[in-house]
PDB file of N, CA and C in Angstrom:
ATOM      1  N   UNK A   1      -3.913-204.881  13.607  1.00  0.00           N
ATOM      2  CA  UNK A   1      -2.889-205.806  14.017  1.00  0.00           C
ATOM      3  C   UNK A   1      -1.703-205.030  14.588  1.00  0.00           C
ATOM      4  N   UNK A   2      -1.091-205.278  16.002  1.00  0.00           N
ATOM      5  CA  UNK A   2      -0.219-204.786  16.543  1.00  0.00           C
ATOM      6  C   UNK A   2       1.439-205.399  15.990  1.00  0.00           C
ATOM      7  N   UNK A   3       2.488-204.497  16.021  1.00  0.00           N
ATOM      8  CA  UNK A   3       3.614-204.752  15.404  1.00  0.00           C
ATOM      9  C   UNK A   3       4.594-204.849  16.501  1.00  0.00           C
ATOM     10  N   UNK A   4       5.710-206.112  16.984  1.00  0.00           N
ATOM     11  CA  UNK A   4       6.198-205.710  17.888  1.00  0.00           C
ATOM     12  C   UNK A   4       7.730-206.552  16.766  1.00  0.00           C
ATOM     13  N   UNK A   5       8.628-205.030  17.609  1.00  0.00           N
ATOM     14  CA  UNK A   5       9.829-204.847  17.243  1.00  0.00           C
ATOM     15  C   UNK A   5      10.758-205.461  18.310  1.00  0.00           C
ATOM     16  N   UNK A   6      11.764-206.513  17.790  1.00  0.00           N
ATOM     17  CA  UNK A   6      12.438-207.091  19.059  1.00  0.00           C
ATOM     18  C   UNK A   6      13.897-206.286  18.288  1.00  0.00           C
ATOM     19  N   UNK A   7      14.180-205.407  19.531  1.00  0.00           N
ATOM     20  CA  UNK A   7      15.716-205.243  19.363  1.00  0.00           C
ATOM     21  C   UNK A   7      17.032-205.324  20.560  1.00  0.00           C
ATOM     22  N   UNK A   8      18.117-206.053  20.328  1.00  0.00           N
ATOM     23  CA  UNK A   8      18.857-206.894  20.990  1.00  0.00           C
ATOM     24  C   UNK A   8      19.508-205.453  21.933  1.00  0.00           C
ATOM     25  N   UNK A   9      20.100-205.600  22.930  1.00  0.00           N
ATOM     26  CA  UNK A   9      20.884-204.355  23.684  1.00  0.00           C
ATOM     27  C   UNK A   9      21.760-203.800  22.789  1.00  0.00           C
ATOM     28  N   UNK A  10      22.799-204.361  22.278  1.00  0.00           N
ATOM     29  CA  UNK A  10      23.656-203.631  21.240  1.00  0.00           C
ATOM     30  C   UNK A  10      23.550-203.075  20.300  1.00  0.00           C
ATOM     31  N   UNK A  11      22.294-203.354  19.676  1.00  0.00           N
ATOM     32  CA  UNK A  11      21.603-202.581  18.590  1.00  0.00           C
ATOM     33  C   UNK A  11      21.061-201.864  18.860  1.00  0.00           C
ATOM     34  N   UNK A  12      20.404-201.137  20.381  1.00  0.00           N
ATOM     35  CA  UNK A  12      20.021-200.551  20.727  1.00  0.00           C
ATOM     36  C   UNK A  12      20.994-199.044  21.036  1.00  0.00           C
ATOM     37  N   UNK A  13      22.455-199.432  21.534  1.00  0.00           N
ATOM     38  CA  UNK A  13      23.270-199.147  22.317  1.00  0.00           C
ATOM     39  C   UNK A  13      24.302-198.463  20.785  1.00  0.00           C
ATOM     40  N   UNK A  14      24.406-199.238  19.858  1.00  0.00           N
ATOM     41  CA  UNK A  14      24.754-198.385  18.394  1.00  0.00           C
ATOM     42  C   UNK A  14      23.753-198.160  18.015  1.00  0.00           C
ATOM     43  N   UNK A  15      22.705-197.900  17.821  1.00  0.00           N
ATOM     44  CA  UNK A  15      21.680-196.983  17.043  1.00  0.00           C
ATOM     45  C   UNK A  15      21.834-195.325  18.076  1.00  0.00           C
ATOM     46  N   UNK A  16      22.159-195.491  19.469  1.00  0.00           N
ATOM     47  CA  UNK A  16      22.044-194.389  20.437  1.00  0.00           C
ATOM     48  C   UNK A  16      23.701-193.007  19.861  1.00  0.00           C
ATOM     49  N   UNK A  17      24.378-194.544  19.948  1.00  0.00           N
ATOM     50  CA  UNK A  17      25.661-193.850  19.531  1.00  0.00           C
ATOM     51  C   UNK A  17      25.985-193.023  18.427  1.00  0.00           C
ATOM     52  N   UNK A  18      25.305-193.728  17.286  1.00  0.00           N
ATOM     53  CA  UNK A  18      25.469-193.121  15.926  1.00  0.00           C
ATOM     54  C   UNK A  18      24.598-192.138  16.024  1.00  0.00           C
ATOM     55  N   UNK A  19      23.772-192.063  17.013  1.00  0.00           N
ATOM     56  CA  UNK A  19      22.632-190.694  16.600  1.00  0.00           C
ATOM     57  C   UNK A  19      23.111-190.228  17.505  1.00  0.00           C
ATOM     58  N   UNK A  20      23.452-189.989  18.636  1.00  0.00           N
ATOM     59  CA  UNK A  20      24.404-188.656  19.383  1.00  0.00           C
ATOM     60  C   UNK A  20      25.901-188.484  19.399  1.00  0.00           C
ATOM     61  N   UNK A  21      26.651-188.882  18.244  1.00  0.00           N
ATOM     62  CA  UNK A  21      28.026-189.534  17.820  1.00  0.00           C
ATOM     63  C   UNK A  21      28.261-187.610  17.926  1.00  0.00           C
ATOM     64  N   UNK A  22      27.658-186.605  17.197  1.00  0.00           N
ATOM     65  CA  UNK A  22      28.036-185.192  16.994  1.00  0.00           C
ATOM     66  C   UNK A  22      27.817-184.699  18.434  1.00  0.00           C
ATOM     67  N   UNK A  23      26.842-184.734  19.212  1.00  0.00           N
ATOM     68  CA  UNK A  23      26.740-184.442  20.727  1.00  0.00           C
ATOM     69  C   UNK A  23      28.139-184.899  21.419  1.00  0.00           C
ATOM     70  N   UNK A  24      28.890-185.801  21.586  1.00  0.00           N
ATOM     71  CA  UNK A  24      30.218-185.998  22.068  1.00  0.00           C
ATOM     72  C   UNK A  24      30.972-185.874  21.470  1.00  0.00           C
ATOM     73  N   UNK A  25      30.989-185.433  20.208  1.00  0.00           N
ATOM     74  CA  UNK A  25      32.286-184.923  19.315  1.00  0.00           C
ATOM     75  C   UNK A  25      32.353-183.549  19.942  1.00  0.00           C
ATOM     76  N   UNK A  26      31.135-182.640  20.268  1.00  0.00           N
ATOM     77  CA  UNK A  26      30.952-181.163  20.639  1.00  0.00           C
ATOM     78  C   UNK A  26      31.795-181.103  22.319  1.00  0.00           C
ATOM     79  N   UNK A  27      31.182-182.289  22.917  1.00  0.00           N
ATOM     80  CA  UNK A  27      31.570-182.192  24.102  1.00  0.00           C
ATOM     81  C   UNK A  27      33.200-182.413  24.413  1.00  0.00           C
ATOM     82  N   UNK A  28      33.674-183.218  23.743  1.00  0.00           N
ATOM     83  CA  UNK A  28      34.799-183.587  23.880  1.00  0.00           C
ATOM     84  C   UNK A  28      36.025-182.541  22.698  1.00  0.00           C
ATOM     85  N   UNK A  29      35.454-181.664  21.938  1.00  0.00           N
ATOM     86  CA  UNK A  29      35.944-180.477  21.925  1.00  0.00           C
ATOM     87  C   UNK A  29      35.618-179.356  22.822  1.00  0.00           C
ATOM     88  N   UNK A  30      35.018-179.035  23.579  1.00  0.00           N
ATOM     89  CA  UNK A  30      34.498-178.129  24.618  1.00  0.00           C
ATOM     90  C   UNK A  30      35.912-178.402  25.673  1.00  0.00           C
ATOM     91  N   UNK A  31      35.503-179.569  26.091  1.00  0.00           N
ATOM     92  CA  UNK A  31      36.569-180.506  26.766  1.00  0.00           C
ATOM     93  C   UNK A  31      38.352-179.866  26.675  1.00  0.00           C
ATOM     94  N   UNK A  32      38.151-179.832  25.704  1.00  0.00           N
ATOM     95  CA  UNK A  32      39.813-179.685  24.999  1.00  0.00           C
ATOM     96  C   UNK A  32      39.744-178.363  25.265  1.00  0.00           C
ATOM     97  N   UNK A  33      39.180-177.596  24.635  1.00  0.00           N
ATOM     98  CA  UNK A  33      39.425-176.076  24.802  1.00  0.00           C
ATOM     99  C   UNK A  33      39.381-175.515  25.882  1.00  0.00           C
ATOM    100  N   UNK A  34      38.539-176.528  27.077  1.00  0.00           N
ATOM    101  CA  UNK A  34      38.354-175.873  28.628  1.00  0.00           C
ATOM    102  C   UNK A  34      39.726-175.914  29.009  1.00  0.00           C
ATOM    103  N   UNK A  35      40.502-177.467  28.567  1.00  0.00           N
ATOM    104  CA  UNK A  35      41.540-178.032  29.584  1.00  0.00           C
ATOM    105  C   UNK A  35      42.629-177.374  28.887  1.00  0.00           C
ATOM    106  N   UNK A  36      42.562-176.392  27.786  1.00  0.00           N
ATOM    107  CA  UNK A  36      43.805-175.741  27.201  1.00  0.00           C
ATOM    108  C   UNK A  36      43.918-174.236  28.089  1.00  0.00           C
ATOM    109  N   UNK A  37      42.858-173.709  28.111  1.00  0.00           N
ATOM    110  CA  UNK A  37      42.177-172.488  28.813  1.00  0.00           C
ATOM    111  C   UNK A  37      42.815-172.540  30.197  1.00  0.00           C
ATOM    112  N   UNK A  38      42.821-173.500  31.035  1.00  0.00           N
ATOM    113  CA  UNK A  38      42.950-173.787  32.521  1.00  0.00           C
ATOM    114  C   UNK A  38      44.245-174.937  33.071  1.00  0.00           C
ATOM    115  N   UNK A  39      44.652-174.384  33.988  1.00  0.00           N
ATOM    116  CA  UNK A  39      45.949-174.989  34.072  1.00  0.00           C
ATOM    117  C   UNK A  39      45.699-175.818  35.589  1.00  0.00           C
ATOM    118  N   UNK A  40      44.869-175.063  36.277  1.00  0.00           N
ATOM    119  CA  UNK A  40      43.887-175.516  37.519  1.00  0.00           C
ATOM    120  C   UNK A  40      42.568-175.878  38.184  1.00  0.00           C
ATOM    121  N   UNK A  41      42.576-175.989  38.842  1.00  0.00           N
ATOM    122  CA  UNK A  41      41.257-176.678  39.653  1.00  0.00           C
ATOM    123  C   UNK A  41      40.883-175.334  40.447  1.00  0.00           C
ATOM    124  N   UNK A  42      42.045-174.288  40.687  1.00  0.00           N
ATOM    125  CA  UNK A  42      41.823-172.928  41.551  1.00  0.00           C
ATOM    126  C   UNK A  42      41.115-172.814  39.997  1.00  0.00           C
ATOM    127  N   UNK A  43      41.987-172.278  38.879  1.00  0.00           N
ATOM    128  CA  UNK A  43      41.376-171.311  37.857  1.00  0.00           C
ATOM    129  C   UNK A  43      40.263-171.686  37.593  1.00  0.00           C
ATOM    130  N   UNK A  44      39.578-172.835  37.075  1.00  0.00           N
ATOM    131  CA  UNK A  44      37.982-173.199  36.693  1.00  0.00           C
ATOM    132  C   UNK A  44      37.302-172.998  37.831  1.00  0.00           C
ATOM    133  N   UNK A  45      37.335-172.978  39.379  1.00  0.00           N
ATOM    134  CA  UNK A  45      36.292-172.332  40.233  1.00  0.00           C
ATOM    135  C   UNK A  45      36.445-170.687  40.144  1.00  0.00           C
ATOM    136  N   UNK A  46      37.801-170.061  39.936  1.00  0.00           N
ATOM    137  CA  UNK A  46      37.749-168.693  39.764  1.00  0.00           C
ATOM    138  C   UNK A  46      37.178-168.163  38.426  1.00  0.00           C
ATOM    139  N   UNK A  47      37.118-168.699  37.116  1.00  0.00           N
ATOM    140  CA  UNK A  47      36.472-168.620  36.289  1.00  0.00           C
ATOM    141  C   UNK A  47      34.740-168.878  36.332  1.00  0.00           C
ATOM    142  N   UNK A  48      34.523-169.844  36.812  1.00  0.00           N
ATOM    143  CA  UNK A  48      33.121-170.189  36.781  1.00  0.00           C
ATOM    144  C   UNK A  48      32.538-169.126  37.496  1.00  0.00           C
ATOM    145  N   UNK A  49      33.340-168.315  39.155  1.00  0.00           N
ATOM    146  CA  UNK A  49      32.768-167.545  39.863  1.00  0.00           C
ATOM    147  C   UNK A  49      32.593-166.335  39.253  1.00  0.00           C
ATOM    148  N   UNK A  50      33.909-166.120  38.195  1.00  0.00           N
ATOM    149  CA  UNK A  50      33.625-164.598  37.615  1.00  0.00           C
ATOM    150  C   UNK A  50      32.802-164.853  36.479  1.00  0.00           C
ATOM    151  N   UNK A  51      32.297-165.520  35.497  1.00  0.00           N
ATOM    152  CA  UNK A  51      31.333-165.810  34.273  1.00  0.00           C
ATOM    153  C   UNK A  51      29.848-164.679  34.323  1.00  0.00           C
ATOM    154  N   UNK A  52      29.785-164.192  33.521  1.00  0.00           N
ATOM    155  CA  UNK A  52      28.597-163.335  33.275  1.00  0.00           C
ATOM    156  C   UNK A  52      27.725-163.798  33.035  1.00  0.00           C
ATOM    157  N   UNK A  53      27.479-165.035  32.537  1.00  0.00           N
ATOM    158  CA  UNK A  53      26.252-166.063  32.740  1.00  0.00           C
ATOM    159  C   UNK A  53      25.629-166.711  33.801  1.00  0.00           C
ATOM    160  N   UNK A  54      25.456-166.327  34.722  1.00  0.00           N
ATOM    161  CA  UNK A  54      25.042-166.987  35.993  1.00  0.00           C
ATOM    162  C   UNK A  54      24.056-167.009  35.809  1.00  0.00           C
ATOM    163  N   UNK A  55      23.378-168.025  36.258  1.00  0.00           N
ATOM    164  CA  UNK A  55      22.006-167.883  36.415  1.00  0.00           C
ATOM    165  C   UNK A  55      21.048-167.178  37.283  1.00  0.00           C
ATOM    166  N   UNK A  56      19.997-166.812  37.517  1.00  0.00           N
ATOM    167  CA  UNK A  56      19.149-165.544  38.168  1.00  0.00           C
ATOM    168  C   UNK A  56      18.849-166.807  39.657  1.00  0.00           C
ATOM    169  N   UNK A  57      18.542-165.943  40.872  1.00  0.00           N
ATOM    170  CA  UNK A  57      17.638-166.720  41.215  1.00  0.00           C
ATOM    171  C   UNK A  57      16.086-167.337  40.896  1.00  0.00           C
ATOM    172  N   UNK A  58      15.707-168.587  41.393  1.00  0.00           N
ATOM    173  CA  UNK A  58      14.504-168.539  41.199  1.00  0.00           C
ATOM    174  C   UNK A  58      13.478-167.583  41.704  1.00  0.00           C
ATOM    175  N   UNK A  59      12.353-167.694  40.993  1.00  0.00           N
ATOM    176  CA  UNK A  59      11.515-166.488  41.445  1.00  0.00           C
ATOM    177  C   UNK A  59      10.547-167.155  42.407  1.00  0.00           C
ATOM    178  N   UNK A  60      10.565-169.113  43.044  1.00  0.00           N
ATOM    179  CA  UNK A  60       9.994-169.333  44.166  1.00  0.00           C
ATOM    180  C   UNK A  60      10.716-169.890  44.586  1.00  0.00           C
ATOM    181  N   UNK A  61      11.325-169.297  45.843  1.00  0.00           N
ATOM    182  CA  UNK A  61      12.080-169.393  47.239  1.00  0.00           C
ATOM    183  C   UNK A  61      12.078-170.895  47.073  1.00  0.00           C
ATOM    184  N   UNK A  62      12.739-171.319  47.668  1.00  0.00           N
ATOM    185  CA  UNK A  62      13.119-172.958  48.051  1.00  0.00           C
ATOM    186  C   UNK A  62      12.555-172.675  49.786  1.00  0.00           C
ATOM    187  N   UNK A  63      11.129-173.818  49.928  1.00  0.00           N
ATOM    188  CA  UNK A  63      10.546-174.007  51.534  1.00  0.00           C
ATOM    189  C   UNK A  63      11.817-174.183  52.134  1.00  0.00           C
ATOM    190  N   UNK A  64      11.946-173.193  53.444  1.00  0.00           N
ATOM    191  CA  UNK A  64      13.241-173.380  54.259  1.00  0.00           C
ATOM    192  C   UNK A  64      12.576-174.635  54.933  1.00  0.00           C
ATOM    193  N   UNK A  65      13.939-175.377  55.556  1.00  0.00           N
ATOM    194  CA  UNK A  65      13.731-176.676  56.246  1.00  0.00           C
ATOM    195  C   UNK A  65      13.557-176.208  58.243  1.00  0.00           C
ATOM    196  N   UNK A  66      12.484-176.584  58.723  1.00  0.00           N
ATOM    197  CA  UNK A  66      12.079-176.091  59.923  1.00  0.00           C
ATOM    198  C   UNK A  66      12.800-176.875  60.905  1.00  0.00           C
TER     199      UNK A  66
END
């Protein structure tokens, strides 16, 4: 016998919230500490450009467009 679960949008929409409630607590401290860090829109592109984390290129080329 198959079981079907009816659940309304809002219950859907707080069950999402309460289970990633710590995921935007993280973000929205990240948030804070970026916008204490930076006084500009120059400094966060000059920061992001100097960051030692960059990512590598990929190791397959992107098909050039002919």
């Amino acid at each position: 016998m198959t079981k079907i679960y009816v659940l309304k949008w809002s219950e859907i929409f707080d069950e999402f919230s309460k289970r990633h409630e710590y995921l935007l607590d993280k973000l929205k401290l990240e948030e804070e500490l970026w916008l204490r860090k930076h006084n500009s829109a120059d400094e966060v592109v000059a920061d992001a450009q100097n960051n030692s984390a960059i990512m590598e290129m990929p190791l397959i080329p992107k098909k050039a467009i002919e």
